[in-house]
PDB file of N, CA and C in Angstrom:
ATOM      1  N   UNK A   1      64.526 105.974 125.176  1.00  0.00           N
ATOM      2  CA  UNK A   1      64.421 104.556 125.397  1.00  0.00           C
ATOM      3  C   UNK A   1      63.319 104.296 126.419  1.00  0.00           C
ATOM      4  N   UNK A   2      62.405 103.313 126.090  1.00  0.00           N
ATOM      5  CA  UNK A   2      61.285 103.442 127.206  1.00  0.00           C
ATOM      6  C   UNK A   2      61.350 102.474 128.213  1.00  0.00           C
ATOM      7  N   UNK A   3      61.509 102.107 128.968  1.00  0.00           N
ATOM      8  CA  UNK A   3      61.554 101.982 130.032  1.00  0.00           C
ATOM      9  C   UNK A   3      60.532 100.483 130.681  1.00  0.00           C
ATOM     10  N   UNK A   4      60.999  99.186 130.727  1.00  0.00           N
ATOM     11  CA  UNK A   4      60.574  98.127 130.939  1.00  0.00           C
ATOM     12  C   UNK A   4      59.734  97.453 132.204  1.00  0.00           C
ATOM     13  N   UNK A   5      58.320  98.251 132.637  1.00  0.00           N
ATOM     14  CA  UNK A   5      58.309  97.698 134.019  1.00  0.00           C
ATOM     15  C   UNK A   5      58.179  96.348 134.705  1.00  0.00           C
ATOM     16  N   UNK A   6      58.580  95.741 133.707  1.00  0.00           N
ATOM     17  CA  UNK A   6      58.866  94.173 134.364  1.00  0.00           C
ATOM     18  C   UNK A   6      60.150  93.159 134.674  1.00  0.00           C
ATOM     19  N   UNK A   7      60.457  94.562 134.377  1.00  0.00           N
ATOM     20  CA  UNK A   7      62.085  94.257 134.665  1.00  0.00           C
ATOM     21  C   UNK A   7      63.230  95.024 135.670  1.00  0.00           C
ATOM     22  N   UNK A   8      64.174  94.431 136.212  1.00  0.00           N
ATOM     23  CA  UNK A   8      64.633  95.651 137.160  1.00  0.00           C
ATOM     24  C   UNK A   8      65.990  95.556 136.779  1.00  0.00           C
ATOM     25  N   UNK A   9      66.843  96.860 136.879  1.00  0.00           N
ATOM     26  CA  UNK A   9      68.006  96.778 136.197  1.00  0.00           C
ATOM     27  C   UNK A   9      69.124  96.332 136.976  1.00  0.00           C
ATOM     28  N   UNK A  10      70.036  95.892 137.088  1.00  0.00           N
ATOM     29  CA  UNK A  10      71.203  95.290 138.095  1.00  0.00           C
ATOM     30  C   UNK A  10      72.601  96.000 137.533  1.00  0.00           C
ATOM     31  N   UNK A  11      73.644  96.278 138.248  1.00  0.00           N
ATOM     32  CA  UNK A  11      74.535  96.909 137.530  1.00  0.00           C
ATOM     33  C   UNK A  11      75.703  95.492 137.710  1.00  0.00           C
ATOM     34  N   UNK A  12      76.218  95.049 136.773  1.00  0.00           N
ATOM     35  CA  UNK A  12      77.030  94.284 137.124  1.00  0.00           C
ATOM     36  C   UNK A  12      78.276  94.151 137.096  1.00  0.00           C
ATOM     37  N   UNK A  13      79.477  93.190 137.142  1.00  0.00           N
ATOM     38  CA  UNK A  13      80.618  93.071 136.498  1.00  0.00           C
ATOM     39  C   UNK A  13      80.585  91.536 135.833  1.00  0.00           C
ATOM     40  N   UNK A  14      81.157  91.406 134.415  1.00  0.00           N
ATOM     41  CA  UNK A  14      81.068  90.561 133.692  1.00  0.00           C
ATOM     42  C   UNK A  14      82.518  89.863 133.225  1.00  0.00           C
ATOM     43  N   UNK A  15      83.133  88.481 133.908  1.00  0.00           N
ATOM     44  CA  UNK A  15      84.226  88.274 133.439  1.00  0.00           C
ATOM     45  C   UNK A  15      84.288  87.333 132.183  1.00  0.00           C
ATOM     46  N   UNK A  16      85.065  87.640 131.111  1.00  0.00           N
ATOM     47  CA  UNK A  16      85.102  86.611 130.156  1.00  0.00           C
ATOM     48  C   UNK A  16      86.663  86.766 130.454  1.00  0.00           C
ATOM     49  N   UNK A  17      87.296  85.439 129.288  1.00  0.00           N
ATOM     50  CA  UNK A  17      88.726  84.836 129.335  1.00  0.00           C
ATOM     51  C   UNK A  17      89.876  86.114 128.718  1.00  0.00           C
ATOM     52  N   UNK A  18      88.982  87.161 128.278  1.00  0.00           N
ATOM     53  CA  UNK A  18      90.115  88.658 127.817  1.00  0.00           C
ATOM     54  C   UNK A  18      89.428  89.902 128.325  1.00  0.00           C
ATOM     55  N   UNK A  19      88.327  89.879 128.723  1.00  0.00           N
ATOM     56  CA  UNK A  19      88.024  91.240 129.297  1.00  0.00           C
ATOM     57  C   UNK A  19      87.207  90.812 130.581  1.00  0.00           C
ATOM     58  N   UNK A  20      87.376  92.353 131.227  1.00  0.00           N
ATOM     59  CA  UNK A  20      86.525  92.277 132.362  1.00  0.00           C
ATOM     60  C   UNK A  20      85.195  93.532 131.782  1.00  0.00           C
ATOM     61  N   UNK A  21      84.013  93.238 132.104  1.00  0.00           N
ATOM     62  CA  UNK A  21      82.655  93.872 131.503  1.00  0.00           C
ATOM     63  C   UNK A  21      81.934  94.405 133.221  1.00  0.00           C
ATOM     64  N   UNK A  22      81.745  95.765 133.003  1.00  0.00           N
ATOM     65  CA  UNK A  22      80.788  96.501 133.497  1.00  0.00           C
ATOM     66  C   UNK A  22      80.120  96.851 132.929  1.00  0.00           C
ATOM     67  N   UNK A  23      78.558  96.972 133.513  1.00  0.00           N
ATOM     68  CA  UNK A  23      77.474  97.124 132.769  1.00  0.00           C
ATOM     69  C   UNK A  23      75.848  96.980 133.590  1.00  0.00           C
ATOM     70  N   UNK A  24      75.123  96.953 133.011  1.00  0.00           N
ATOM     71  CA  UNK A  24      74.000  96.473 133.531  1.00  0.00           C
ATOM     72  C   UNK A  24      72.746  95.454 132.600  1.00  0.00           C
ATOM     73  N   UNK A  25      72.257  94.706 132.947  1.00  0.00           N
ATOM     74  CA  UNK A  25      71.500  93.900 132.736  1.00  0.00           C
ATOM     75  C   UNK A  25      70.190  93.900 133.636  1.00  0.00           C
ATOM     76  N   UNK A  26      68.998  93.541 132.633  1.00  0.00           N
ATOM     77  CA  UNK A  26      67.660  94.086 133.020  1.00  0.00           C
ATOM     78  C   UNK A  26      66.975  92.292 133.536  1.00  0.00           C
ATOM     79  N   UNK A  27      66.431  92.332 134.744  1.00  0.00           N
ATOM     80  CA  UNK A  27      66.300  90.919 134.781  1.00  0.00           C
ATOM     81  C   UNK A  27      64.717  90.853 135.371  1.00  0.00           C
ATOM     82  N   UNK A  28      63.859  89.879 135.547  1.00  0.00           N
ATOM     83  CA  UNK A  28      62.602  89.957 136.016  1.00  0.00           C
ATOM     84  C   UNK A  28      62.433  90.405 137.133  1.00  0.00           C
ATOM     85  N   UNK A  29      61.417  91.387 137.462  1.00  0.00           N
ATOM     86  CA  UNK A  29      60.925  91.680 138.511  1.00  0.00           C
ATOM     87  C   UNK A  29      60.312  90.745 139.695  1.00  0.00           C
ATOM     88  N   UNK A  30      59.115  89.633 139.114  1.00  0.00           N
ATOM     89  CA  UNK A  30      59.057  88.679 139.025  1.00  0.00           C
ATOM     90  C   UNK A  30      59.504  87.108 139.836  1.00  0.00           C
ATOM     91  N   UNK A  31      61.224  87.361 139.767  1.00  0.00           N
ATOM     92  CA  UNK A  31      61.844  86.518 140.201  1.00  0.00           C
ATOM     93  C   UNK A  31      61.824  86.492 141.773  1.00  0.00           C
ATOM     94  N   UNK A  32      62.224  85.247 142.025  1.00  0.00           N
ATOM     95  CA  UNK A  32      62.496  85.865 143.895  1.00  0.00           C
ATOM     96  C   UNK A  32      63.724  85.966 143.788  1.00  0.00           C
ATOM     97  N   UNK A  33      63.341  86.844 144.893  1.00  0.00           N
ATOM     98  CA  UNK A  33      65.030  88.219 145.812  1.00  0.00           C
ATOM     99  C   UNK A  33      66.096  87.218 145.733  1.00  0.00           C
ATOM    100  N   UNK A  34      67.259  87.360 145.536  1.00  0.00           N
ATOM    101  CA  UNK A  34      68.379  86.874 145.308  1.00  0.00           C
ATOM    102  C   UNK A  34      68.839  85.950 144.279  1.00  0.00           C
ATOM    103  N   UNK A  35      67.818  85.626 143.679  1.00  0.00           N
ATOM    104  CA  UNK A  35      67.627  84.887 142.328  1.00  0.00           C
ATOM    105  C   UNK A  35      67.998  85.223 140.894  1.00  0.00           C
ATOM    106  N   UNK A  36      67.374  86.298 141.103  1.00  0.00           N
ATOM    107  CA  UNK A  36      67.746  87.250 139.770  1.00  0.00           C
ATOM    108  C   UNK A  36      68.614  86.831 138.598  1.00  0.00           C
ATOM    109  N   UNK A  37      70.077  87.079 139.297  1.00  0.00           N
ATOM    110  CA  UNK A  37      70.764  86.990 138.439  1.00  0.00           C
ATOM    111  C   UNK A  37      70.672  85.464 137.802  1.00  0.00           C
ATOM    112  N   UNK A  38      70.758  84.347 139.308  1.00  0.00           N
ATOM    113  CA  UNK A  38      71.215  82.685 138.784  1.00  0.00           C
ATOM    114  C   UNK A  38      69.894  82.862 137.154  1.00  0.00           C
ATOM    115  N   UNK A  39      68.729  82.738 138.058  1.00  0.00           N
ATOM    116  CA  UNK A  39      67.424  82.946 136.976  1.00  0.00           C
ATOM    117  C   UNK A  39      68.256  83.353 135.525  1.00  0.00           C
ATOM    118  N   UNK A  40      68.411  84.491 135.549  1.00  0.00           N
ATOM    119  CA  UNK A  40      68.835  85.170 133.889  1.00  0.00           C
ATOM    120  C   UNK A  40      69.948  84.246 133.306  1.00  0.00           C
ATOM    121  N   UNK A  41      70.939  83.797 134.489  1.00  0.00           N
ATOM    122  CA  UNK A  41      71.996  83.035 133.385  1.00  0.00           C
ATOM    123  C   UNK A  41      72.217  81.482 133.571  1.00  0.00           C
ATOM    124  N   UNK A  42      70.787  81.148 134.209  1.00  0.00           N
ATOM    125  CA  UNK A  42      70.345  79.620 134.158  1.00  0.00           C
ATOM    126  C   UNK A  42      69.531  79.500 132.950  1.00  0.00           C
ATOM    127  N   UNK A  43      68.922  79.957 132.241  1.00  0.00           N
ATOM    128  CA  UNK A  43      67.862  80.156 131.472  1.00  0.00           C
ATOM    129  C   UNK A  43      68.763  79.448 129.823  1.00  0.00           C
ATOM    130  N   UNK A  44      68.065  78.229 129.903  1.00  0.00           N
ATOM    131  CA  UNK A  44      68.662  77.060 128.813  1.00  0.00           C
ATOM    132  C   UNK A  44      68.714  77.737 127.363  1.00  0.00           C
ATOM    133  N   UNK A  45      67.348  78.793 127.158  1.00  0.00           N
ATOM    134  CA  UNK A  45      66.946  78.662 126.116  1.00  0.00           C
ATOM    135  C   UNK A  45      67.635  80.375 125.564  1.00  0.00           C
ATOM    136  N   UNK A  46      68.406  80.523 126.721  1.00  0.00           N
ATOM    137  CA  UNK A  46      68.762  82.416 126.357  1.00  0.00           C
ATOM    138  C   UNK A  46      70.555  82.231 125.941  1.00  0.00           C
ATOM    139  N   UNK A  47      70.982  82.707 124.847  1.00  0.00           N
ATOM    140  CA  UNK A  47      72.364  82.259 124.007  1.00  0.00           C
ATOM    141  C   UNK A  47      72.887  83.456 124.232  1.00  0.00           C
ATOM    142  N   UNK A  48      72.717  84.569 124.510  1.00  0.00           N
ATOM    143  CA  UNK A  48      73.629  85.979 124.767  1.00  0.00           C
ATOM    144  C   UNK A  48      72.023  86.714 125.652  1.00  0.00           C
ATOM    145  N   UNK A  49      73.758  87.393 126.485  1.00  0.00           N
ATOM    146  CA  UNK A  49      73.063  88.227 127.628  1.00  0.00           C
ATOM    147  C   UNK A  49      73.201  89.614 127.276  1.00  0.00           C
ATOM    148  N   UNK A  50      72.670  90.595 127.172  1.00  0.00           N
ATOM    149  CA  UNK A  50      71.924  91.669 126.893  1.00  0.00           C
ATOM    150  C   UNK A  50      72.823  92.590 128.092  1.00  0.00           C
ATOM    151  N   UNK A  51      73.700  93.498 127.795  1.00  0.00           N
ATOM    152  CA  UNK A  51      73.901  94.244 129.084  1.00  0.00           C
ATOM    153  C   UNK A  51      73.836  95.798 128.023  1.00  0.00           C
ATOM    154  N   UNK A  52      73.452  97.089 129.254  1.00  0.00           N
ATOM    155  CA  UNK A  52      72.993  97.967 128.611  1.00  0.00           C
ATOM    156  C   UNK A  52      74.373  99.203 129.272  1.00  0.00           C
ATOM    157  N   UNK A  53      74.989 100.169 128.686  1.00  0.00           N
ATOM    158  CA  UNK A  53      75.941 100.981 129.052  1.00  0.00           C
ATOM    159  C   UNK A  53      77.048 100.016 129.689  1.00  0.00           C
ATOM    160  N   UNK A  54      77.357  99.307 128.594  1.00  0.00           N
ATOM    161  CA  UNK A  54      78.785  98.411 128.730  1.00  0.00           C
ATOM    162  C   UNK A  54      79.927  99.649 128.852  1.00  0.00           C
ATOM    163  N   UNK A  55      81.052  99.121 129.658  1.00  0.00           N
ATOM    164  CA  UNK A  55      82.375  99.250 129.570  1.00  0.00           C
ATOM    165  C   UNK A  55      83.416  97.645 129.222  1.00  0.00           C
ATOM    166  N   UNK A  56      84.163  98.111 128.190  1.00  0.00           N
ATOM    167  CA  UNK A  56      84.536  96.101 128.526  1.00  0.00           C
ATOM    168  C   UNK A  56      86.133  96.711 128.540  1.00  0.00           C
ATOM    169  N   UNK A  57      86.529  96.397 129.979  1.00  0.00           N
ATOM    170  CA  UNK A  57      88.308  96.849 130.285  1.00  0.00           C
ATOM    171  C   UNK A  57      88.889  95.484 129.450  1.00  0.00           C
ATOM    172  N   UNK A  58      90.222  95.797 128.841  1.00  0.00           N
ATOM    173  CA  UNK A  58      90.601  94.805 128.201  1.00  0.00           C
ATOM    174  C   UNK A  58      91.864  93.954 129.236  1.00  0.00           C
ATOM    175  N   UNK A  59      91.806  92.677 129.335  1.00  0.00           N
ATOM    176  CA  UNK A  59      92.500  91.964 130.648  1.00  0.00           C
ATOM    177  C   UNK A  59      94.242  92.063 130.119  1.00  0.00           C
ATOM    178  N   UNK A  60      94.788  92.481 131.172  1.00  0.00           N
ATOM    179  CA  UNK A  60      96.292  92.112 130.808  1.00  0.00           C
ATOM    180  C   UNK A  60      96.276  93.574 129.469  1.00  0.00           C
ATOM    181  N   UNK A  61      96.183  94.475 129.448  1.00  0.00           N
ATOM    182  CA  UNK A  61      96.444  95.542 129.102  1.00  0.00           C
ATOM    183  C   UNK A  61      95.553  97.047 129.688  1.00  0.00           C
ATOM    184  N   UNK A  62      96.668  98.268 129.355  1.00  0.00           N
ATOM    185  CA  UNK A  62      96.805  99.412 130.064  1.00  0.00           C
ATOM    186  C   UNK A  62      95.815 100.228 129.177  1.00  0.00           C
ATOM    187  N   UNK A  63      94.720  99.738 128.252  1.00  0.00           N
ATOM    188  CA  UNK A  63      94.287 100.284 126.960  1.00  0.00           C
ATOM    189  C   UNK A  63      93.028 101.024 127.723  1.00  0.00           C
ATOM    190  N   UNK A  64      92.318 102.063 127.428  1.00  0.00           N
ATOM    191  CA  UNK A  64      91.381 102.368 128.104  1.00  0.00           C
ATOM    192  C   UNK A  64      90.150 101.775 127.673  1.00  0.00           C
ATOM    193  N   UNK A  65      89.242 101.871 128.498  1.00  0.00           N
ATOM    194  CA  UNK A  65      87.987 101.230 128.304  1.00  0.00           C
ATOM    195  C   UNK A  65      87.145 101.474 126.836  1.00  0.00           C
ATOM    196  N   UNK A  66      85.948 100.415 126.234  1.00  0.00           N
ATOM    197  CA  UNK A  66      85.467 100.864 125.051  1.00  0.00           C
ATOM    198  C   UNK A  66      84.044 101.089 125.607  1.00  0.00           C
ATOM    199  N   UNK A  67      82.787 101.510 125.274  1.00  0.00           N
ATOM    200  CA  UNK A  67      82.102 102.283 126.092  1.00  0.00           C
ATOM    201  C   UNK A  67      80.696 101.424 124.676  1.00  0.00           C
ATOM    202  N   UNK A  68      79.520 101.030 125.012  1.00  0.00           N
ATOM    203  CA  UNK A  68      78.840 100.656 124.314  1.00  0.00           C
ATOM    204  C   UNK A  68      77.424 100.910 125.653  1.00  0.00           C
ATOM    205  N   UNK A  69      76.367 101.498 124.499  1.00  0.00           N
ATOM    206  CA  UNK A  69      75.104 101.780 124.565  1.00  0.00           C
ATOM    207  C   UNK A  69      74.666 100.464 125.265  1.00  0.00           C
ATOM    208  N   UNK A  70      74.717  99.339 123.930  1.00  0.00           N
ATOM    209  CA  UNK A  70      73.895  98.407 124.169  1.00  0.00           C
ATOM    210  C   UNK A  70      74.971  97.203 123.664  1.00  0.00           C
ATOM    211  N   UNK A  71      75.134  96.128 124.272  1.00  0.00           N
ATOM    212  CA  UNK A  71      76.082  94.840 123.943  1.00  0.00           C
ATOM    213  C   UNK A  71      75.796  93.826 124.084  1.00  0.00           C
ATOM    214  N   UNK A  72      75.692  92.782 123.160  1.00  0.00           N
ATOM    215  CA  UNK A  72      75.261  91.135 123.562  1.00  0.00           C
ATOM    216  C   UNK A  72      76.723  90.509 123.530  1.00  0.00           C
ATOM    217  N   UNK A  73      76.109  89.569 124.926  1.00  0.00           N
ATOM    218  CA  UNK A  73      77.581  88.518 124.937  1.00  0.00           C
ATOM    219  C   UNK A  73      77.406  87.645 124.944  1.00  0.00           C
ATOM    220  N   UNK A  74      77.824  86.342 124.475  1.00  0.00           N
ATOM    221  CA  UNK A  74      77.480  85.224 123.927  1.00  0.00           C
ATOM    222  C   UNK A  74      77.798  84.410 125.199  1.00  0.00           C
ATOM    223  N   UNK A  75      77.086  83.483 125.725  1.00  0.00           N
ATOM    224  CA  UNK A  75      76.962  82.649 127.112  1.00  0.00           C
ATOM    225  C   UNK A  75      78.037  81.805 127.483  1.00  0.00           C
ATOM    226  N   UNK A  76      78.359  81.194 126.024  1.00  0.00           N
ATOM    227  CA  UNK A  76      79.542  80.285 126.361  1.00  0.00           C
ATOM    228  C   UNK A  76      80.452  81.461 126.602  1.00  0.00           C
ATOM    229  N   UNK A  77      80.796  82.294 126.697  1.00  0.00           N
ATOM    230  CA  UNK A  77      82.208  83.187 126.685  1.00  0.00           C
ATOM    231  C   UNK A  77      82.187  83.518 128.196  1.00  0.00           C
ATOM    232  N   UNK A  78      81.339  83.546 128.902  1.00  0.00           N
ATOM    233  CA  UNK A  78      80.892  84.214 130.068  1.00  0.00           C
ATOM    234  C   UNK A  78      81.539  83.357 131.154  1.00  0.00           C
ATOM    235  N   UNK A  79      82.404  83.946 132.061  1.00  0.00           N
ATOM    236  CA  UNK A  79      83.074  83.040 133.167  1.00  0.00           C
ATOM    237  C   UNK A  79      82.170  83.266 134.632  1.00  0.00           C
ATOM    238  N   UNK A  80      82.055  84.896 134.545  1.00  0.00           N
ATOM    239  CA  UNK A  80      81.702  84.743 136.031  1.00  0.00           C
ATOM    240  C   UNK A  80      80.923  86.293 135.852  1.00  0.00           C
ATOM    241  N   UNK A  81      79.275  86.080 137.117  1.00  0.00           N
ATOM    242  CA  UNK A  81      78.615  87.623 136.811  1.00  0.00           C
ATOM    243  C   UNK A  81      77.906  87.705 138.069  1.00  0.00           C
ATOM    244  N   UNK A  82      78.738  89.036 138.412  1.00  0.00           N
ATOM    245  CA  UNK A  82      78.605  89.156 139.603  1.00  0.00           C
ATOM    246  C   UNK A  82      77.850  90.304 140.245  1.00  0.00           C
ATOM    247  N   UNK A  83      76.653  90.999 141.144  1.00  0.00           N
ATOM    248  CA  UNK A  83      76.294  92.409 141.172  1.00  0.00           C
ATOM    249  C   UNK A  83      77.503  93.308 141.537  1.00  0.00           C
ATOM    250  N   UNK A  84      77.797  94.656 141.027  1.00  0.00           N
ATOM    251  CA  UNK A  84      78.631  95.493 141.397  1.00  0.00           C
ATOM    252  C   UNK A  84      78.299  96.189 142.851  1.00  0.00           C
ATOM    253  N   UNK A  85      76.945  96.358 142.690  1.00  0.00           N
ATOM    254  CA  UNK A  85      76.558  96.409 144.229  1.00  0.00           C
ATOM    255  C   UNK A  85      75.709  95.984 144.762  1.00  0.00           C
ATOM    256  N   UNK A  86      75.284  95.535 146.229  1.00  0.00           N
ATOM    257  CA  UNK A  86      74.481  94.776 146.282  1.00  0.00           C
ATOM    258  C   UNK A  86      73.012  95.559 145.997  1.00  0.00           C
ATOM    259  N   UNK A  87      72.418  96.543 145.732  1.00  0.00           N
ATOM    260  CA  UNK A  87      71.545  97.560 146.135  1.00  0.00           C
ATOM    261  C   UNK A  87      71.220  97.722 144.531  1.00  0.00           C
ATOM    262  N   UNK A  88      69.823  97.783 144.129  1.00  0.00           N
ATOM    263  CA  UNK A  88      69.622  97.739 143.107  1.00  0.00           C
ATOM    264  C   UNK A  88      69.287  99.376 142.684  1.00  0.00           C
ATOM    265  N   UNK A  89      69.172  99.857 141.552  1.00  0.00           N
ATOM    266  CA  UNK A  89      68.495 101.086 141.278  1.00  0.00           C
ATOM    267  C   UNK A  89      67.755 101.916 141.796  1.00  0.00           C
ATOM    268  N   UNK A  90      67.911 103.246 142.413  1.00  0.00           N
ATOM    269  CA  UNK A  90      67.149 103.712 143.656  1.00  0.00           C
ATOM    270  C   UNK A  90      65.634 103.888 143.089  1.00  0.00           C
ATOM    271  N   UNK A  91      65.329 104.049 141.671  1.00  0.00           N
ATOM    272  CA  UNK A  91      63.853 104.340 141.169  1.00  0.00           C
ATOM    273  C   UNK A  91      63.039 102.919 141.679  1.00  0.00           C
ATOM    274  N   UNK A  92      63.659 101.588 141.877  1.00  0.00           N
ATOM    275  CA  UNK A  92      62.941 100.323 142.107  1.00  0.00           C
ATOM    276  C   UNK A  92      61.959 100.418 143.082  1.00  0.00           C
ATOM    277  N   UNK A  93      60.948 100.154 143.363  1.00  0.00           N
ATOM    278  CA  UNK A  93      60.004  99.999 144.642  1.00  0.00           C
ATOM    279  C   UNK A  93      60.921  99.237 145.116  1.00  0.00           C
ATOM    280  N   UNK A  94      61.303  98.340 144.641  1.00  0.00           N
ATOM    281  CA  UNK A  94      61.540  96.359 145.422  1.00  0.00           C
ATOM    282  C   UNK A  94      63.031  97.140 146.054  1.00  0.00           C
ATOM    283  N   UNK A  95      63.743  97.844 145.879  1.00  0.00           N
ATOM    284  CA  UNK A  95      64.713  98.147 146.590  1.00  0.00           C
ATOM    285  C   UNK A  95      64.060  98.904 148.094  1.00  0.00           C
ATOM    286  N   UNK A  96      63.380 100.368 147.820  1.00  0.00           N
ATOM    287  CA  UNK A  96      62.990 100.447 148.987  1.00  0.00           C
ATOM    288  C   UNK A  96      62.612  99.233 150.111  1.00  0.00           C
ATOM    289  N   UNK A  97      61.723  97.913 149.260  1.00  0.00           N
ATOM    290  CA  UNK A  97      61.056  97.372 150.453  1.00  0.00           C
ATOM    291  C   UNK A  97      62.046  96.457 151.315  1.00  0.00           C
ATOM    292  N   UNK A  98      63.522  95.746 149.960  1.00  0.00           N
ATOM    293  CA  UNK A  98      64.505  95.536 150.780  1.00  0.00           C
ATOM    294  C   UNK A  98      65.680  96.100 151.810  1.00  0.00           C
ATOM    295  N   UNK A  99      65.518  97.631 151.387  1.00  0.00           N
ATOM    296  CA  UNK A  99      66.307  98.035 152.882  1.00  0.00           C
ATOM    297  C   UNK A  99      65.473  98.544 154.085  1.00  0.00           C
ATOM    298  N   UNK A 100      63.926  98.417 153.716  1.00  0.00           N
ATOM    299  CA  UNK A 100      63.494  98.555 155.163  1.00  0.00           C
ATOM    300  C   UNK A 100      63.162  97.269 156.106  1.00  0.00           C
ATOM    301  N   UNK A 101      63.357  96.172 154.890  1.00  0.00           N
ATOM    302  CA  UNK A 101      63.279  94.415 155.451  1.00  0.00           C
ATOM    303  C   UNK A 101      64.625  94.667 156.213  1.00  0.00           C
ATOM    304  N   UNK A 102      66.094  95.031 155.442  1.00  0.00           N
ATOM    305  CA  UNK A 102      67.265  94.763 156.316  1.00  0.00           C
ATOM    306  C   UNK A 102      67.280  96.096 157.343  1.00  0.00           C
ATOM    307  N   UNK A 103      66.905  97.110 157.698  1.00  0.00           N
ATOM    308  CA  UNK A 103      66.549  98.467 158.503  1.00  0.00           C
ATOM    309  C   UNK A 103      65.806  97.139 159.710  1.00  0.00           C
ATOM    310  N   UNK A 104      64.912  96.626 159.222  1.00  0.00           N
ATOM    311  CA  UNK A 104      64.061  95.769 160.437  1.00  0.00           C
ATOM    312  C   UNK A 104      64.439  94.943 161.269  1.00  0.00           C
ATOM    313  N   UNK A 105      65.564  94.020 160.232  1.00  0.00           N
ATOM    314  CA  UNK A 105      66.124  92.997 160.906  1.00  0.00           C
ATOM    315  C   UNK A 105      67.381  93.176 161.405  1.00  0.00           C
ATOM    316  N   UNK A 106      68.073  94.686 160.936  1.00  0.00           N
ATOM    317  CA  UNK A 106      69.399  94.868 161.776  1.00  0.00           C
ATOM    318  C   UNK A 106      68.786  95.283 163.406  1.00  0.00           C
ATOM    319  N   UNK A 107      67.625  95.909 163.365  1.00  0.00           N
ATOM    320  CA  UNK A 107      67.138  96.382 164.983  1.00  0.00           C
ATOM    321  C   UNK A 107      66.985  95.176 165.424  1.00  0.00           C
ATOM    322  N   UNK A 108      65.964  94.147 164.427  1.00  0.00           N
ATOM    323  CA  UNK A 108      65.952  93.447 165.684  1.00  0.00           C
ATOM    324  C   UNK A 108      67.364  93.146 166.137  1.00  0.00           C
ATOM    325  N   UNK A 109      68.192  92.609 165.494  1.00  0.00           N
ATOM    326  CA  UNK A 109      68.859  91.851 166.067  1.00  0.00           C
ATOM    327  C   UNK A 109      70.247  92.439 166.722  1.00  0.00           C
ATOM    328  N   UNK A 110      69.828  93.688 166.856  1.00  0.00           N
ATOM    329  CA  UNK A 110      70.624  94.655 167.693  1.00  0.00           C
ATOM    330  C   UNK A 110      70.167  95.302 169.146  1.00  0.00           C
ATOM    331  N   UNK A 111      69.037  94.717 169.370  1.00  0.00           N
ATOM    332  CA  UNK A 111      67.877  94.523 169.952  1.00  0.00           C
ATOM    333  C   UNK A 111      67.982  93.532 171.040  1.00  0.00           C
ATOM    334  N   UNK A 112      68.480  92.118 170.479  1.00  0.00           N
ATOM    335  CA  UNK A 112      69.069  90.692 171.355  1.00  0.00           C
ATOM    336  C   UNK A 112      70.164  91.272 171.943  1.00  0.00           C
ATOM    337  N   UNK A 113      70.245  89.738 173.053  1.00  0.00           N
ATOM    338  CA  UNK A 113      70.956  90.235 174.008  1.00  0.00           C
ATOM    339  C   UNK A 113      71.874  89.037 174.171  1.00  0.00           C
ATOM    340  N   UNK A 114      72.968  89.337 173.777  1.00  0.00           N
ATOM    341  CA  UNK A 114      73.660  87.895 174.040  1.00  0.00           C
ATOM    342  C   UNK A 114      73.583  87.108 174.845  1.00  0.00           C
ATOM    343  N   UNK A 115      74.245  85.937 175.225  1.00  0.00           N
ATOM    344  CA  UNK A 115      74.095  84.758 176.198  1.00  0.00           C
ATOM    345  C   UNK A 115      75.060  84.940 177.492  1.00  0.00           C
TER     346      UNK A 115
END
């Protein structure tokens, strides 16, 4: 599978009204930082979201998970999508440059001196 560089992958969790969905979804590079996701599932003109190495747990049963390569889910079905972690894919540049932005700003502000 080759590999999209304009896109960065997010791992997520996906709730609809009978399952809960883990997975990942590939979203613009492009976008600004924290945007990402609203961006991908604000987008008027996009009718199913694309997630890649689905698990979809089934809600209100003990059944084990079903396991899919590749899965589209249709928008109206979609309740709530959330990152599984906040930290994106370690291959990303844009991840390195955000934990040395938060590496920067935890010194500074470990750095201050209270009142």
């Amino acid at each position: 599978m080759a590999k999209n560089i304009d896109t960065v992958p997010i791992e997520v969790c996906i709730l609809t009204a009978d399952h809960d969905i883990k997975g990942v979804v590939h979203v613009s590079k492009y976008t600004n930082t924290n945007r990402e996701l609203t961006d991908l599932l604000n987008d008027k003109e996009r009718r199913f979201l694309a997630v890649t190495n689905a698990e979809i747990y089934p809600r209100n049963s003990a059944q084990a998970p079903r396991k899919y390569n590749f899965l589209e889910i249709h928008m109206d079905y979609v309740l709530m999508v959330h990152p599984a972690t906040q930290a994106l894919f370690r291959e990303s540049g844009k991840t390195q440059e955000d934990i040395s932005r938060f590496r920067e700003l935890r010194l500074k502000l470990n750095q201050t001196k209270p009142f």
